[in-house]
Protein backbone atom coordinates (compact mmCIF):
# COMPACT_ATOMS: atom_id res chain seq x y z
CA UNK A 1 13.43 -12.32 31.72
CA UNK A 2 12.88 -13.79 35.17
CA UNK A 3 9.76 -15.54 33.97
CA UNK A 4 11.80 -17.44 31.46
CA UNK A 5 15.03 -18.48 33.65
CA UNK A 6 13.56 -19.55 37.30
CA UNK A 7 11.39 -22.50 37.84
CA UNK A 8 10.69 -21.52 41.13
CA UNK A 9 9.67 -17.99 42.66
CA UNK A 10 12.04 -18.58 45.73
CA UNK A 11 14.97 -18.71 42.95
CA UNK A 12 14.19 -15.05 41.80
CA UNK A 13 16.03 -12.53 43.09
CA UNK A 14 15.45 -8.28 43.13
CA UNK A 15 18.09 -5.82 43.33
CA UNK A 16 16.74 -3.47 45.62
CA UNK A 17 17.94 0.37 45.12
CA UNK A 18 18.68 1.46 49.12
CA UNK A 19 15.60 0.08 50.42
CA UNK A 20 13.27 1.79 48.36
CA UNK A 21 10.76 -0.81 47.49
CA UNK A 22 9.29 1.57 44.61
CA UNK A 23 12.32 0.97 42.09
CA UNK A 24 10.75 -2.72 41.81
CA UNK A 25 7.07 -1.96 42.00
CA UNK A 26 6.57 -2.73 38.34
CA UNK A 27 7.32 -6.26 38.69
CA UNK A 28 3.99 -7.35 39.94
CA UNK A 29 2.63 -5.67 37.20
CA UNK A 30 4.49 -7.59 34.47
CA UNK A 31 2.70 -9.53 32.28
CA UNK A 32 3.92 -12.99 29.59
CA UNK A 33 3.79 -11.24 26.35
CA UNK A 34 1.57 -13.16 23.70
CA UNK A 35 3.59 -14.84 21.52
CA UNK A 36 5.73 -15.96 24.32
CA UNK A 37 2.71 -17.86 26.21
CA UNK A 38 1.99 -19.23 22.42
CA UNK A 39 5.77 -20.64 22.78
CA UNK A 40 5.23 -22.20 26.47
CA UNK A 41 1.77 -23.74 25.28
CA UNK A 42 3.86 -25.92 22.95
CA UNK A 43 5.63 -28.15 25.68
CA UNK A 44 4.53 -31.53 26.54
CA UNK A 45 5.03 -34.18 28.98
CA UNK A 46 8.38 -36.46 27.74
CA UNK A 47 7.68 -39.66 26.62
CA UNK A 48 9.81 -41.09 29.66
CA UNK A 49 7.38 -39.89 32.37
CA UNK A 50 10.35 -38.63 34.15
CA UNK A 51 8.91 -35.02 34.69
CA UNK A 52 10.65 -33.42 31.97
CA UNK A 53 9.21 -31.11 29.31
CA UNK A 54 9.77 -31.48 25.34
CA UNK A 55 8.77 -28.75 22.96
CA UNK A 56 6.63 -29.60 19.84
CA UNK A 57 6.14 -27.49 16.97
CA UNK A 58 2.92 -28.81 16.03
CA UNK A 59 1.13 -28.46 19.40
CA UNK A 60 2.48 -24.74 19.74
CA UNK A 61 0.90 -24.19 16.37
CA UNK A 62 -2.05 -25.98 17.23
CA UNK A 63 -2.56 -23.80 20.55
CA UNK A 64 -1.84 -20.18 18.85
CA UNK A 65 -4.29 -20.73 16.75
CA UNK A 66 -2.06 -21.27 13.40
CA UNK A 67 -2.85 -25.37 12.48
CA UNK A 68 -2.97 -24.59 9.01
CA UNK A 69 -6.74 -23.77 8.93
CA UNK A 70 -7.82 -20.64 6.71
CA UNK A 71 -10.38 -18.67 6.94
CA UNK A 72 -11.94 -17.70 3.92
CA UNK A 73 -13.61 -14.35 3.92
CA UNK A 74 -15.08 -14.06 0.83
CA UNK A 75 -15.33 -16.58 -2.65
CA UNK A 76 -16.33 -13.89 -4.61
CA UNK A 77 -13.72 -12.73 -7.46
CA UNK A 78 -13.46 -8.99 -7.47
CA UNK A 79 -14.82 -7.73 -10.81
CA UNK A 80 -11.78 -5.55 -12.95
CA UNK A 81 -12.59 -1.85 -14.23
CA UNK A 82 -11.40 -1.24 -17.70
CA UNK A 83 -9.49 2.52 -17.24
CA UNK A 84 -10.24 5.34 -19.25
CA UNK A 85 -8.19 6.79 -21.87
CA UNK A 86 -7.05 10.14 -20.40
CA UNK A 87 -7.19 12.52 -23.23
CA UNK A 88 -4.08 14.65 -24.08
CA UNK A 89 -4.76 17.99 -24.21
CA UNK A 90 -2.82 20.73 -26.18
């Protein structure tokens, strides 16, 4: 969560369990899960030049990788089996 809510690494802050530098080790193995990095790629610049940040839908789209193309794996119709009559048996 601290990825999402600081700008700025001097704003994060660690509770520390007495000391022990171990309870927080994990942190600098943390990674930005997938689809989140998909959300963050669709910001852009604001209009106004002021430095701000505007989120388009398009552009996040665009960079995951879901713009609306298809891929189309195969044209070929699959061909239907008639089924067998099972025979009843007395």
């Amino acid at each position: 969560m601290a990825l999402s809510r600081v700008r700025m690494g001097d704003h994060m802050r660690l509770m520390i369990n007495g000391g022990d530098w171990n309870t927080v080790a994990y942190i600098s193995k943390l990674q930005r899960n997938e689809y989140t990095d998909w959300f963050f790629r669709g910001y852009e610049d604001h209009p106004s030049k002021d430095g701000s940040k505007v989120w388009n839908y398009n552009l996040a789209r665009k960079n995951a990788g879901l713009d609306g193309k298809r891929k189309i794996t195969s044209s070929k119709k699959k061909k239907s089996t008639p089924r067998k009559k099972a025979r009843k048996k007395r």
